[in-house]
C-alpha atoms as a PDB file:
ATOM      1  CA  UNK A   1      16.941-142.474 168.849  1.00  0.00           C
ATOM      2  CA  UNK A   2      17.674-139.786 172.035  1.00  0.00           C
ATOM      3  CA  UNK A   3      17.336-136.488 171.677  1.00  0.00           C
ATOM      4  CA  UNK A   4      20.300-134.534 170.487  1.00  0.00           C
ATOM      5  CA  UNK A   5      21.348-132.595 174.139  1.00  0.00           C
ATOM      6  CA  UNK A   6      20.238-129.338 174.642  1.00  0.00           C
ATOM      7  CA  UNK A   7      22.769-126.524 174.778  1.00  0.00           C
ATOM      8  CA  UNK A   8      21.053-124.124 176.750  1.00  0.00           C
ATOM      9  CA  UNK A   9      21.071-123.877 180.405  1.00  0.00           C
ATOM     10  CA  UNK A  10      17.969-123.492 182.661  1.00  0.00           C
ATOM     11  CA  UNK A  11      14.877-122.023 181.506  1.00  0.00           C
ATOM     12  CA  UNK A  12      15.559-118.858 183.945  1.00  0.00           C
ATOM     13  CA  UNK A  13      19.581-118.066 182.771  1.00  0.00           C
ATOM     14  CA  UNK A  14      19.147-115.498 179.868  1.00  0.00           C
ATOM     15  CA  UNK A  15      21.752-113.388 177.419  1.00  0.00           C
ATOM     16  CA  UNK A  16      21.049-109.465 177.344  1.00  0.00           C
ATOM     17  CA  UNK A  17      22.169-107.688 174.822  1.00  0.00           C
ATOM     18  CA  UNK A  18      21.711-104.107 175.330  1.00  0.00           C
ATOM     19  CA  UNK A  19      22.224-101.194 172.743  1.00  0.00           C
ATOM     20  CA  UNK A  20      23.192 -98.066 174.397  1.00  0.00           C
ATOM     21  CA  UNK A  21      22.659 -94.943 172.830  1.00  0.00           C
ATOM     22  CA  UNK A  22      25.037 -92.449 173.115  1.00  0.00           C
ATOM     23  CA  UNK A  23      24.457 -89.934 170.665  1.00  0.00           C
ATOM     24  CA  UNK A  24      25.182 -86.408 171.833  1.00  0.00           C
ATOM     25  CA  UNK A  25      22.857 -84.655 170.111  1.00  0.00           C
ATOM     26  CA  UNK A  26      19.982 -86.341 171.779  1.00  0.00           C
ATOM     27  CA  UNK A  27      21.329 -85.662 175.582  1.00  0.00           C
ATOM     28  CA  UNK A  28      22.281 -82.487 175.016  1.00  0.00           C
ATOM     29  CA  UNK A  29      18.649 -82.101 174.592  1.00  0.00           C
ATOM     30  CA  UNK A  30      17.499 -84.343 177.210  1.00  0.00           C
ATOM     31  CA  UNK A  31      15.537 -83.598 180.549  1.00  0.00           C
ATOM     32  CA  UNK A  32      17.713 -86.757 182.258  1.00  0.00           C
ATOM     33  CA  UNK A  33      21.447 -86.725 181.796  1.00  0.00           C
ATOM     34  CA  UNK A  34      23.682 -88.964 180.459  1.00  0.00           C
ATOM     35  CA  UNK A  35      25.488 -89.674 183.546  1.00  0.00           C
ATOM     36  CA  UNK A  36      22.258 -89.851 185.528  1.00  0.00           C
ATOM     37  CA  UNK A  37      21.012 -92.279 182.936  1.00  0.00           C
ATOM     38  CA  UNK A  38      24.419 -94.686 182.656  1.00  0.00           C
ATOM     39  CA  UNK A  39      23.847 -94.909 186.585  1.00  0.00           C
ATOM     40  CA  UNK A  40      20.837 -96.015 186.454  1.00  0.00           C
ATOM     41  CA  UNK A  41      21.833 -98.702 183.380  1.00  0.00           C
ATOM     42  CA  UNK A  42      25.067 -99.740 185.174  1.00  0.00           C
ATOM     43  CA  UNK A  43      22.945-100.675 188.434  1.00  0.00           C
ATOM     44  CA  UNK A  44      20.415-102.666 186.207  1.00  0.00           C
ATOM     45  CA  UNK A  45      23.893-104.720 184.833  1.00  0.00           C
ATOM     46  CA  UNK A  46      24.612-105.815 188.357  1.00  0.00           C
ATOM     47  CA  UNK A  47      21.398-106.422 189.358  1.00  0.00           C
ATOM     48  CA  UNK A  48      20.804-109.084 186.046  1.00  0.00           C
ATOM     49  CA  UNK A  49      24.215-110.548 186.610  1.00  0.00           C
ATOM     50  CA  UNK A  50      23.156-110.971 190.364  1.00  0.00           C
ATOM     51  CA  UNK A  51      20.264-112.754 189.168  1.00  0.00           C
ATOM     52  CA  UNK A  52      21.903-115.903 188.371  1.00  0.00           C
ATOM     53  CA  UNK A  53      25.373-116.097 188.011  1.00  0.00           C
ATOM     54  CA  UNK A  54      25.362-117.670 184.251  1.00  0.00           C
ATOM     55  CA  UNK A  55      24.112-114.662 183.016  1.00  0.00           C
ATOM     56  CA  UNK A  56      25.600-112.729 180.706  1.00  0.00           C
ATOM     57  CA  UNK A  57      24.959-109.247 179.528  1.00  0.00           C
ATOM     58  CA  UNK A  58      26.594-107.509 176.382  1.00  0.00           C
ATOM     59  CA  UNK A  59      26.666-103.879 175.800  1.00  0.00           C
ATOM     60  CA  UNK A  60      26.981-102.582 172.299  1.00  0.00           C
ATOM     61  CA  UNK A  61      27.127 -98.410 172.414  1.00  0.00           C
ATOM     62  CA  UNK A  62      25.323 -96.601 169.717  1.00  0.00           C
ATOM     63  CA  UNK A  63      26.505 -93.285 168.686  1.00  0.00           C
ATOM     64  CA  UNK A  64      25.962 -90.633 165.912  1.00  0.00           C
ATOM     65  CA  UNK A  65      28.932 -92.112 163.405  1.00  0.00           C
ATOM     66  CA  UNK A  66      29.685 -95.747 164.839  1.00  0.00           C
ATOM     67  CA  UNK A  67      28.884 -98.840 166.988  1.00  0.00           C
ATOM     68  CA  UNK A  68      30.903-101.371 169.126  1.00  0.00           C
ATOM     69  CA  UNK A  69      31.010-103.235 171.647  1.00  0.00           C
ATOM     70  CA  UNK A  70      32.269-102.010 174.601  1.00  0.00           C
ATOM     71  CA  UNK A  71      31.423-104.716 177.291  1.00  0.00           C
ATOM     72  CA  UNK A  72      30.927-108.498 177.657  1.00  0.00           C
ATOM     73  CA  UNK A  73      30.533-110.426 180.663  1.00  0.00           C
ATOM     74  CA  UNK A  74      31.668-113.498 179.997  1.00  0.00           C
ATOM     75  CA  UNK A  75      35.187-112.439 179.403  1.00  0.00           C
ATOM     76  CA  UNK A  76      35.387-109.995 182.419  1.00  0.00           C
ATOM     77  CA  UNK A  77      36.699-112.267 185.046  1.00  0.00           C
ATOM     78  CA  UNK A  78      36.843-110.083 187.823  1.00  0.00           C
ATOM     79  CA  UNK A  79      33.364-109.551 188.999  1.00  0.00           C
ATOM     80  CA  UNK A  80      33.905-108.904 192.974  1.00  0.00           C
ATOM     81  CA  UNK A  81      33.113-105.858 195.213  1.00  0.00           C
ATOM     82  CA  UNK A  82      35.742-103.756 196.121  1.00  0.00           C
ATOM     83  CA  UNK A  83      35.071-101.906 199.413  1.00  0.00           C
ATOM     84  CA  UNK A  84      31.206-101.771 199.044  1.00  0.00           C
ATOM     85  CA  UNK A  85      31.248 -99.773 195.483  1.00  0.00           C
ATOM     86  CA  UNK A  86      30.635-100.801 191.820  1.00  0.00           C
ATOM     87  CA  UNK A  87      32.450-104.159 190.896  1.00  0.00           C
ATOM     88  CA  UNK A  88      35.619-103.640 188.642  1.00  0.00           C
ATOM     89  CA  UNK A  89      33.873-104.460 185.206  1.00  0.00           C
ATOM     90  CA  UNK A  90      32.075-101.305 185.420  1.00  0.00           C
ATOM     91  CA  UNK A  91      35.295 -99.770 185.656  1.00  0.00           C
ATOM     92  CA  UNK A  92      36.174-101.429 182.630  1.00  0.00           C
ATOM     93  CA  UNK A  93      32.920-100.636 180.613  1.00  0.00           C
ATOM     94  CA  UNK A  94      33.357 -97.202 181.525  1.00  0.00           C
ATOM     95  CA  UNK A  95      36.945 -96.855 180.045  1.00  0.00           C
ATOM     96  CA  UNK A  96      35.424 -98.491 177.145  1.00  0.00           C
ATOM     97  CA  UNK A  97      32.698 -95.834 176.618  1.00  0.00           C
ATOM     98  CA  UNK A  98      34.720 -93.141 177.238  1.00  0.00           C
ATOM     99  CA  UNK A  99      37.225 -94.621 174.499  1.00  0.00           C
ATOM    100  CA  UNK A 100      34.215 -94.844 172.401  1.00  0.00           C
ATOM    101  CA  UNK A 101      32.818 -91.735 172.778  1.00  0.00           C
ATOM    102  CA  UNK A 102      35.785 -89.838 171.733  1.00  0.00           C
ATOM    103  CA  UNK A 103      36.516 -92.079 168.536  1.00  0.00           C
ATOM    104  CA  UNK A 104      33.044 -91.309 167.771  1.00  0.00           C
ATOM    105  CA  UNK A 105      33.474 -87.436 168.360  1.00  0.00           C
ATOM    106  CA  UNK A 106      36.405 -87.441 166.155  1.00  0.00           C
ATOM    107  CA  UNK A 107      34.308 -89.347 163.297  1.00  0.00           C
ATOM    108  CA  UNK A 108      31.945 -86.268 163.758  1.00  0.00           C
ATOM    109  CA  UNK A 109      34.234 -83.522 162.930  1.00  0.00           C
ATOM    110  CA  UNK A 110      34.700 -85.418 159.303  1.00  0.00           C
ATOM    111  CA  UNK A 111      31.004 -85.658 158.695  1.00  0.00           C
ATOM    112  CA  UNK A 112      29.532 -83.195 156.090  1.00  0.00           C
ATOM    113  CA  UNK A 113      27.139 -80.504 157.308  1.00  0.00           C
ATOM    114  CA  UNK A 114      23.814 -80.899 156.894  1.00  0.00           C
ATOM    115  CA  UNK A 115      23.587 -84.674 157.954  1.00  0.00           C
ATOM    116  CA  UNK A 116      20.687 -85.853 160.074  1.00  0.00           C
ATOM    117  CA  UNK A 117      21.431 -86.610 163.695  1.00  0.00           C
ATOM    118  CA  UNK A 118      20.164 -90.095 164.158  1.00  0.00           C
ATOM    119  CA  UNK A 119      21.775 -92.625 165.749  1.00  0.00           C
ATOM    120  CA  UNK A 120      23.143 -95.949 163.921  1.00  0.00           C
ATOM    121  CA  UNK A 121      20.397 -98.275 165.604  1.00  0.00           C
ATOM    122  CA  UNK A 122      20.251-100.125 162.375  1.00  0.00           C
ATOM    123  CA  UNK A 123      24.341-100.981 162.551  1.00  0.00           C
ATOM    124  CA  UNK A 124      23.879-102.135 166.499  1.00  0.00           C
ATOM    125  CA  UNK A 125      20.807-104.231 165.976  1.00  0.00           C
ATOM    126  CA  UNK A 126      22.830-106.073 163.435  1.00  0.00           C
ATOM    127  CA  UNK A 127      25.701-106.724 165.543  1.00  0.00           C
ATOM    128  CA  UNK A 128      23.215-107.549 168.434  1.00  0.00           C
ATOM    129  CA  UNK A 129      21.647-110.340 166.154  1.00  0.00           C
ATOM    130  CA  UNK A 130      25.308-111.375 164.478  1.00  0.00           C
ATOM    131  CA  UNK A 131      26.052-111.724 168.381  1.00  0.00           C
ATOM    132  CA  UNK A 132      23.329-114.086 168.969  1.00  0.00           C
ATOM    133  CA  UNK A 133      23.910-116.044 166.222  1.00  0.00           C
ATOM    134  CA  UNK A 134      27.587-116.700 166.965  1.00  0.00           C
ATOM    135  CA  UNK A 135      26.734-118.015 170.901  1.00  0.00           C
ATOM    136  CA  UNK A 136      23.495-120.552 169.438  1.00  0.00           C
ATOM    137  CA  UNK A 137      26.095-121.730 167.414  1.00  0.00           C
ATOM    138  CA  UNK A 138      28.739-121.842 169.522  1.00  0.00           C
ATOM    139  CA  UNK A 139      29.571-125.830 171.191  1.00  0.00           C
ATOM    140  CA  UNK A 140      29.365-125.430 174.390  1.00  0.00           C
ATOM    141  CA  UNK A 141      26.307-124.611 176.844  1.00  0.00           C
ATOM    142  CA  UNK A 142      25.195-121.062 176.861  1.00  0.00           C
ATOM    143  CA  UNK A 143      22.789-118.684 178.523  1.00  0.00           C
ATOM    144  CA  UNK A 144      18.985-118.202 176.583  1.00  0.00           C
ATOM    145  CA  UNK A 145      19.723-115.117 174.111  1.00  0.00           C
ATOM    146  CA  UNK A 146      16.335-112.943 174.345  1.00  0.00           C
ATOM    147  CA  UNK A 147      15.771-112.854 171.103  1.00  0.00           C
ATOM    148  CA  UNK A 148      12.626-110.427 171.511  1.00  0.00           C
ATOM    149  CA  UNK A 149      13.545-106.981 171.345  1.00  0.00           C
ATOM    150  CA  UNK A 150      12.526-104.597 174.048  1.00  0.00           C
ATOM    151  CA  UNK A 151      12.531-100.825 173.554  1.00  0.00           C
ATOM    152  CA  UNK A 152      12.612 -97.960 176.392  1.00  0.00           C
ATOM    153  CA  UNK A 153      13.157 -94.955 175.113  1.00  0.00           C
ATOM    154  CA  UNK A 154      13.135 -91.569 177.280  1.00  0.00           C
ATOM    155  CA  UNK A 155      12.490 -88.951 174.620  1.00  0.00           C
ATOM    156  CA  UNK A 156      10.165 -86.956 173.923  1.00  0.00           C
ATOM    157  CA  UNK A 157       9.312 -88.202 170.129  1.00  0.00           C
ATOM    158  CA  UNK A 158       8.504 -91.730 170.138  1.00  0.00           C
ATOM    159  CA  UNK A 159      10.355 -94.118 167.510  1.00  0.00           C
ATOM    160  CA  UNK A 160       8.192 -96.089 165.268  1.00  0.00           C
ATOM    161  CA  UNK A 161      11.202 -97.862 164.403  1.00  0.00           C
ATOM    162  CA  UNK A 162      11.309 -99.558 167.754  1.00  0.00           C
ATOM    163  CA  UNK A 163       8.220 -99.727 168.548  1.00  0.00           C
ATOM    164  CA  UNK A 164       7.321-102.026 165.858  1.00  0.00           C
ATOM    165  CA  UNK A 165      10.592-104.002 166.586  1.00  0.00           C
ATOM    166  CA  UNK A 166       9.391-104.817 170.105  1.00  0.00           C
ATOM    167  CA  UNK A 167       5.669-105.511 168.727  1.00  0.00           C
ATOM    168  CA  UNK A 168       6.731-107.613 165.859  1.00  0.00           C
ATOM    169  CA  UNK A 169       9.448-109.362 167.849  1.00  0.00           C
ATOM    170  CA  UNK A 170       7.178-110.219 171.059  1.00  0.00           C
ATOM    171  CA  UNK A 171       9.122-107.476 172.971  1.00  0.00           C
ATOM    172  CA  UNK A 172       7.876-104.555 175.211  1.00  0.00           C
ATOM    173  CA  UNK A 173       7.561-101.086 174.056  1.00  0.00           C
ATOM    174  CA  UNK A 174       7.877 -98.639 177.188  1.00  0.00           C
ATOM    175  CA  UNK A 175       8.213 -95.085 177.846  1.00  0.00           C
ATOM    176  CA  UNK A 176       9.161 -94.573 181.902  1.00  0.00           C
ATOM    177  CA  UNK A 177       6.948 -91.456 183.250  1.00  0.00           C
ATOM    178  CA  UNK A 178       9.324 -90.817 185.686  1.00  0.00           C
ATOM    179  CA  UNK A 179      12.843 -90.716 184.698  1.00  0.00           C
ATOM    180  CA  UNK A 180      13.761 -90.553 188.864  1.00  0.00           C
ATOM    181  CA  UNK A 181      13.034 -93.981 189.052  1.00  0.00           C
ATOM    182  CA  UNK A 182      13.867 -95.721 185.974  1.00  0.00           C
ATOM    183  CA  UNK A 183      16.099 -98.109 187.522  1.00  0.00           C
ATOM    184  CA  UNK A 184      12.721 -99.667 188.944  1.00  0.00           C
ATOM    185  CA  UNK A 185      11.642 -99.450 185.515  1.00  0.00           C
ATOM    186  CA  UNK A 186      13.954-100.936 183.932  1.00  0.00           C
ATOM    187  CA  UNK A 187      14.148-103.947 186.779  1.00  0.00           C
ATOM    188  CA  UNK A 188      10.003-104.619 186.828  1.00  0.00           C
ATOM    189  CA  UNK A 189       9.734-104.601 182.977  1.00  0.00           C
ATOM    190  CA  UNK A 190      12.820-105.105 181.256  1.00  0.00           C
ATOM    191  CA  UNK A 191      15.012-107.488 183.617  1.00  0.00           C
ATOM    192  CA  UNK A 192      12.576-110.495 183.564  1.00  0.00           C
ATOM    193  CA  UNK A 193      13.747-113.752 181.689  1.00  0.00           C
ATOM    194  CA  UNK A 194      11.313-114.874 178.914  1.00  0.00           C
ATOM    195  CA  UNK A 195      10.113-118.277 181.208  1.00  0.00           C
ATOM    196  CA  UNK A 196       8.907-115.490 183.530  1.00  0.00           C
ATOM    197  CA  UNK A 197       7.660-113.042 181.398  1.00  0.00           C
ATOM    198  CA  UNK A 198       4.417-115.784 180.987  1.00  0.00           C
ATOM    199  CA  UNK A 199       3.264-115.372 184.377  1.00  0.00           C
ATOM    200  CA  UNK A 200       3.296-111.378 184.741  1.00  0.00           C
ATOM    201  CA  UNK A 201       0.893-108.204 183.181  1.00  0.00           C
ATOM    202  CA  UNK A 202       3.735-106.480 181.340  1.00  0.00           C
ATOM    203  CA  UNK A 203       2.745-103.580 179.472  1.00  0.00           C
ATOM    204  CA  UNK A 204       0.941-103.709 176.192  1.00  0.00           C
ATOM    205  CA  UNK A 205       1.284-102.437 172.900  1.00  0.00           C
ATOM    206  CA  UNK A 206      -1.260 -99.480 172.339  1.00  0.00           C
ATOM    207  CA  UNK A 207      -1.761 -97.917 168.918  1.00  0.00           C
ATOM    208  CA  UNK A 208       1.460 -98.988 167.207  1.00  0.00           C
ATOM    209  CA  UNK A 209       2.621 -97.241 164.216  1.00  0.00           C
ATOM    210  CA  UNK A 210       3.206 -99.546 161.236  1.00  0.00           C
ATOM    211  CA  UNK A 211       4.070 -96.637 159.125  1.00  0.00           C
ATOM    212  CA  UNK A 212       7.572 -96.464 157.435  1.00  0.00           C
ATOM    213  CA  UNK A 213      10.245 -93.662 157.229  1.00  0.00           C
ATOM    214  CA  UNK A 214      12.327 -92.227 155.433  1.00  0.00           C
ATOM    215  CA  UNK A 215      15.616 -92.600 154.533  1.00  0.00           C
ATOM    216  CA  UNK A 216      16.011 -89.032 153.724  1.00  0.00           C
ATOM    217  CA  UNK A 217      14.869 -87.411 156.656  1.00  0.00           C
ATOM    218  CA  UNK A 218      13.648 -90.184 158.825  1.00  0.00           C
ATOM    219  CA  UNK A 219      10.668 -89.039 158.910  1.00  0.00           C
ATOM    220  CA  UNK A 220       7.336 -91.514 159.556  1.00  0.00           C
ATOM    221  CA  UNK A 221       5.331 -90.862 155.756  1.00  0.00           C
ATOM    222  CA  UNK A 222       2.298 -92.535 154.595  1.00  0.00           C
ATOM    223  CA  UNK A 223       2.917 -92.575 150.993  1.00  0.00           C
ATOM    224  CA  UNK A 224       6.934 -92.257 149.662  1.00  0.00           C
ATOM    225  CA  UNK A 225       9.173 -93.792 146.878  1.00  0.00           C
ATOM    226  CA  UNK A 226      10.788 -96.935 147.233  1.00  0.00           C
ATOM    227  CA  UNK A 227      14.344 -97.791 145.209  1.00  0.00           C
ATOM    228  CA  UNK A 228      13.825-101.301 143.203  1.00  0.00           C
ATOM    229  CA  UNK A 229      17.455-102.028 143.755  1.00  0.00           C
ATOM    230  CA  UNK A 230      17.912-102.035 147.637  1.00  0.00           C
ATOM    231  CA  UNK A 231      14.121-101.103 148.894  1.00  0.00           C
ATOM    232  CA  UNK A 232      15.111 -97.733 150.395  1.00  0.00           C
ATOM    233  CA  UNK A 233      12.433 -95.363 151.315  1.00  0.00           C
ATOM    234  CA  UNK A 234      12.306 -91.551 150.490  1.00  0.00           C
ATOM    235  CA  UNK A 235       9.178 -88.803 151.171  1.00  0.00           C
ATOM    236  CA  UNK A 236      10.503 -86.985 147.929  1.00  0.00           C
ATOM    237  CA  UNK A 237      11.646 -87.931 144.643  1.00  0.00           C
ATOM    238  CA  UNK A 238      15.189 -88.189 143.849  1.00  0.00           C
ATOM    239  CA  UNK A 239      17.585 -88.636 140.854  1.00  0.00           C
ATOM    240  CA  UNK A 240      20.003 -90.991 142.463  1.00  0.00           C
ATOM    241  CA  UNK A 241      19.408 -93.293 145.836  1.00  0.00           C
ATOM    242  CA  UNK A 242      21.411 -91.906 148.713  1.00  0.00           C
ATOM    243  CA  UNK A 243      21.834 -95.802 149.577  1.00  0.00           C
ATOM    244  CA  UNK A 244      22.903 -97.601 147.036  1.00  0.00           C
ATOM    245  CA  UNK A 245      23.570 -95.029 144.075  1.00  0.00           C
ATOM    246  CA  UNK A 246      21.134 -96.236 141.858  1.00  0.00           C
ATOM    247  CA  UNK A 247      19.747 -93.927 139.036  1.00  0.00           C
ATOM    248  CA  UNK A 248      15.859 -93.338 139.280  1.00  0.00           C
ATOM    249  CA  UNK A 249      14.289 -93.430 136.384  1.00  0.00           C
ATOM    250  CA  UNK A 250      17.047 -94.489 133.820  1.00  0.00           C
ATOM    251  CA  UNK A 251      15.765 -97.261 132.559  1.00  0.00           C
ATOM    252  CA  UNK A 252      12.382 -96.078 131.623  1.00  0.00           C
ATOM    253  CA  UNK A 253      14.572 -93.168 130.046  1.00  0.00           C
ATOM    254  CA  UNK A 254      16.111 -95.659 127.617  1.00  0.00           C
ATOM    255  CA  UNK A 255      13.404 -97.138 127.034  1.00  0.00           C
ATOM    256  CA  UNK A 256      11.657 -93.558 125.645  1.00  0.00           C
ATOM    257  CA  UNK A 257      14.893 -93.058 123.931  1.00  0.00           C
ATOM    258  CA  UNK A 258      14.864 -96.560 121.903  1.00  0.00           C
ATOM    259  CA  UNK A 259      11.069 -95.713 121.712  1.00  0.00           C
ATOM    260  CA  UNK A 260      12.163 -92.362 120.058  1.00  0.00           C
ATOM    261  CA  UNK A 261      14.513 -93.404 117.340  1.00  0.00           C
ATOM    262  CA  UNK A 262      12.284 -96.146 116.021  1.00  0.00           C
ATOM    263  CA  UNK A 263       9.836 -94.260 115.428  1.00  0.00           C
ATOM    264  CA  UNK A 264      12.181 -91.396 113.769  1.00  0.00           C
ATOM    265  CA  UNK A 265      13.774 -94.134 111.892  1.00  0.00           C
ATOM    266  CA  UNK A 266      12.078 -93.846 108.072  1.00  0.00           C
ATOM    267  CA  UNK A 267      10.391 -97.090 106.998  1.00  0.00           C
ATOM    268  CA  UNK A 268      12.211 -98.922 103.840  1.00  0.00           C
END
């Protein structure tokens, strides 16, 4: 019997889904702006879509209250040059994120006080992967989704979250030293397809940090409570799981009550 017919392209024609965090919080605090930083991110989009022109690059923005998409090359038709400056789907991206931004400013002012200032990376990673699964399913021929998950993160705390994503995952883990360039960065590490990846010294995990955090305070603990119900993680004790709304410790409190009254109960 033949094979069934692959549905991939070449070998060298790859999907990139990117997550872009745009929580304000973090660049207020940040040695590299955002606008310095989307430049350098926008020029990497062109340069990956000038790769090979099957590629296909999807942006998902990350912010402090939501996630969406906000750009998708494969239904941006209009991809030329206008007068030697950015092509007209950065145009469009950018109207996107701007749109984006403010809906997610506006979610902010509803927020309660007191919440921590993390972004929803969990939320994008999920729509990254829901993304993925829709085009391998999808009938007709489509670029190679990389799967692996690479991190760079320009902080100054690292994220254990991500880096054991990219180490689990096959993925690189990198932290640019010099924020000037990271457009070179991002080109020399992060814009290779995975058939090429075999045949270059990218960088290494060192010392990853398999320890968990938090839901609390999303903090990285080595020892912490974990709810039975939907395996959420806290460094302190709690009465009720900020998750799902599970009780702690109810029903080892009936059970001391029915304990109680049987053995209050006289014997007849």
């Amino acid at each position: 019997m033949a094979p069934a017919p692959s549905k991939l392209y070449a070998d060298d024609v790859s999907l990139v889904v990117v997550l872009l965090d745009t929580n304000p919080f973090f660049w207020s605090s940040s040695s590299l702006s955002f606008s310095q930083f989307l430049s350098h991110v926008l020029a990497f989009f062109n340069a990956i879509l000038t790769l090979n022109q099957l590629n296909q690059v999807v942006v998902i923005a990350t912010g402090y209250n939501s996630c969406d998409y906000i750009f998708d090359s494969s239904s941006d038709l209009n991809r030329s040059f206008e007068n030697g400056r950015m092509p007209v789907m950065c145009s469009s991206l950018l109207q996107k994120l701007e749109e984006f931004l403010i809906k997610d400013e506006q979610f902010s002012k509803e927020e309660p006080d007191g919440r921590i200032k993390s972004s929803l990376l969990s939320g994008s990673l999920s729509m990254a992967l829901c993304y993925i699964q829709r085009v391998f399913r999808s009938g007709a021929l489509h670029p190679h989704p990389r799967v692996p998950i690479d991190s760079c993160y320009i902080g100054a705390q690292n994220s254990a979250f991500l880096q054991q994503a990219s180490y689990i995952t096959g993925g690189v883990h990198h932290k640019p030293q010099n924020l000037d360039g990271l457009f070179q960065y991002l080109m020399t590490i992060f814009a290779t397809d995975l058939h090429s990846r075999s045949f270059l010294n990218l960088p290494k995990p060192v010392g990853v940090d398999f320890r968990a955090s938090c839901f609390c305070h999303k903090d990285t603990i080595d020892m912490g409570y974990i709810c039975s119900v939907c395996l959420s993680i806290f460094c302190k004790h709690h009465k009720k799981c900020s998750t799902c709304g599970s009780v702690f410790g109810q029903a080892q409190s009936e059970v001391a009550s029915a304990s109680d009254k049987k053995r209050k109960t006289p014997e007849t």
